[in-house]
C-alpha atoms as a PDB file:
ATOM      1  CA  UNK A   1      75.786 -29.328  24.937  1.00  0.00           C
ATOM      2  CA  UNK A   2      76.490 -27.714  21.486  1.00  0.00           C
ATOM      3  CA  UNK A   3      80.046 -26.557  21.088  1.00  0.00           C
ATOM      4  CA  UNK A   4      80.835 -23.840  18.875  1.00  0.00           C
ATOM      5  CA  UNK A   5      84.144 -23.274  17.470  1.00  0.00           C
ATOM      6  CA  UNK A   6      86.014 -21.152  15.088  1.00  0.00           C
ATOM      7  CA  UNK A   7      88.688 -24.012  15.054  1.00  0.00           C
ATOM      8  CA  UNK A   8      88.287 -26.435  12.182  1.00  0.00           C
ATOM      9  CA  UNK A   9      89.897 -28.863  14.596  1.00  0.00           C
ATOM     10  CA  UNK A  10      88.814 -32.596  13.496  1.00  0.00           C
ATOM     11  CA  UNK A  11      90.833 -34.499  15.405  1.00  0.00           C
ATOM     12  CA  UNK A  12      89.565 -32.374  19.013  1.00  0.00           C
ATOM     13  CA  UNK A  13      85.840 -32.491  18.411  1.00  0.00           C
ATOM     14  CA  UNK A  14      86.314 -36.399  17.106  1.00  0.00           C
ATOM     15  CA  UNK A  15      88.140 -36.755  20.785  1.00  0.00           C
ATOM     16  CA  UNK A  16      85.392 -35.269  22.384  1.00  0.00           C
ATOM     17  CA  UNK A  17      82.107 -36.621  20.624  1.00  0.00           C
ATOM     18  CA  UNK A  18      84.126 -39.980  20.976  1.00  0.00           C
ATOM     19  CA  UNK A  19      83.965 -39.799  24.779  1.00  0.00           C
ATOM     20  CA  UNK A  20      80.880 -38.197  24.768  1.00  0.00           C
ATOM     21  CA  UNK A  21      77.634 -39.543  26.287  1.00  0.00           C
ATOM     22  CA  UNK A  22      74.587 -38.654  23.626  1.00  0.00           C
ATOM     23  CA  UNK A  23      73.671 -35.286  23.149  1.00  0.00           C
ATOM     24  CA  UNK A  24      76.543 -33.357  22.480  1.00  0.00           C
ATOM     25  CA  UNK A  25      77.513 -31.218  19.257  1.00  0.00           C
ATOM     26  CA  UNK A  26      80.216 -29.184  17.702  1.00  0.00           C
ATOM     27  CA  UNK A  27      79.843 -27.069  15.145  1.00  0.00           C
ATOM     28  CA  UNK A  28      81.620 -24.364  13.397  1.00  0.00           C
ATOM     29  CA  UNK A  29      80.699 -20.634  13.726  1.00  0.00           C
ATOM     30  CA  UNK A  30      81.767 -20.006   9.981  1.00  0.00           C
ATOM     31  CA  UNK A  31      78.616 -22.398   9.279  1.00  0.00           C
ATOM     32  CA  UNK A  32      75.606 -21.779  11.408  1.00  0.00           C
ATOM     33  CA  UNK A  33      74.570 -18.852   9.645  1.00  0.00           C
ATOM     34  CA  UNK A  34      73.803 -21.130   6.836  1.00  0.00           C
ATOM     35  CA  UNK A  35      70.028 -22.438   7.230  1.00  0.00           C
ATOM     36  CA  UNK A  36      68.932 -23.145  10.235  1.00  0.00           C
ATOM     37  CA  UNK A  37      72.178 -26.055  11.419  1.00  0.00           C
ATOM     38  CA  UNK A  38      72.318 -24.216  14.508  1.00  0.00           C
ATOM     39  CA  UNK A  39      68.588 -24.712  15.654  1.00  0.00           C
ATOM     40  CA  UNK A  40      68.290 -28.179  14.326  1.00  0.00           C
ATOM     41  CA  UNK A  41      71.710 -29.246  16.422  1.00  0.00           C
ATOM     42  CA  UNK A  42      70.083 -27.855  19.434  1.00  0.00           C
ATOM     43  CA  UNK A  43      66.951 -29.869  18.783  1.00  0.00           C
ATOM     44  CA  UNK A  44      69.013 -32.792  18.145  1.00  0.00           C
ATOM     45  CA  UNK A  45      70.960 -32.417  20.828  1.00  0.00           C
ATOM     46  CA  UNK A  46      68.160 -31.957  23.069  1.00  0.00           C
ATOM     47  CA  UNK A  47      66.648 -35.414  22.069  1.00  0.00           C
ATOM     48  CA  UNK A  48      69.935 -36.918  22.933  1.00  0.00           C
ATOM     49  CA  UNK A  49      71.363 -37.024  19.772  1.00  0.00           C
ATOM     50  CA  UNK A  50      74.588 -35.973  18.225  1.00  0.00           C
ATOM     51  CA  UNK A  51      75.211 -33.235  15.763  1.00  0.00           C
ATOM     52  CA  UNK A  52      78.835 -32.492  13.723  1.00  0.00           C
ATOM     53  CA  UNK A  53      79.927 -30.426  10.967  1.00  0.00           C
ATOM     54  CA  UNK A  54      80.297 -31.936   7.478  1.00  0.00           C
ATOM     55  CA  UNK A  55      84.835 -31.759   8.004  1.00  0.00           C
ATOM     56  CA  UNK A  56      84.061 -33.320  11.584  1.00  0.00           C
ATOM     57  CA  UNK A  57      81.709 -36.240  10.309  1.00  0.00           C
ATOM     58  CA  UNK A  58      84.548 -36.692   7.308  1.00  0.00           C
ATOM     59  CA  UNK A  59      87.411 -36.937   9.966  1.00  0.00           C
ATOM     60  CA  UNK A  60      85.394 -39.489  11.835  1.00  0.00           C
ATOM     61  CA  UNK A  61      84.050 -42.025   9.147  1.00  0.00           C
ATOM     62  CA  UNK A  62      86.672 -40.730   6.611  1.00  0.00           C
ATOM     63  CA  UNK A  63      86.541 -39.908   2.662  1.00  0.00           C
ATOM     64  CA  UNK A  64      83.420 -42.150   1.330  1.00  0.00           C
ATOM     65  CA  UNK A  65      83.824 -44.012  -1.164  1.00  0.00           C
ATOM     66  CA  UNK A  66      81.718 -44.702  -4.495  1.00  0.00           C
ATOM     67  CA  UNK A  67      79.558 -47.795  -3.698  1.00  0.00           C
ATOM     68  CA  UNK A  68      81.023 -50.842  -5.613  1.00  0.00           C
ATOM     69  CA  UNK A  69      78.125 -52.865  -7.630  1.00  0.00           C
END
């Protein structure tokens, strides 16, 4: 399932990929009309994978930091 939402709602599709068994996505409308995200998250999602939006992947992992050497 690919969920798209107008809602830039991190802490809802975190929730729900959290729960979620593999192949699920969310993704924002605003964004799938740049490149092809919207076909690659259904192939994705289709091979059991999971797909998010660049602000939901940042909610999850949160701001990354500069690799220390």
């Amino acid at each position: 399932m690919v969920i798209l939402s107008q809602y830039d709602d991190p802490e809802y599709a975190v929730a729900l990929l959290a729960e979620a068994r593999p192949g699920y996505g969310y993704l924002l409308k605003d964004h799938i009309a740049e490149g092809n995200q919207l076909i690659e998250a259904i192939r994705t999602v289709a091979t059991g994978g999971t797909r998010a939006g660049p602000s939901i992947v940042e909610a999850w992992f949160g701001p990354s930091r500069p690799a220390v050497s």
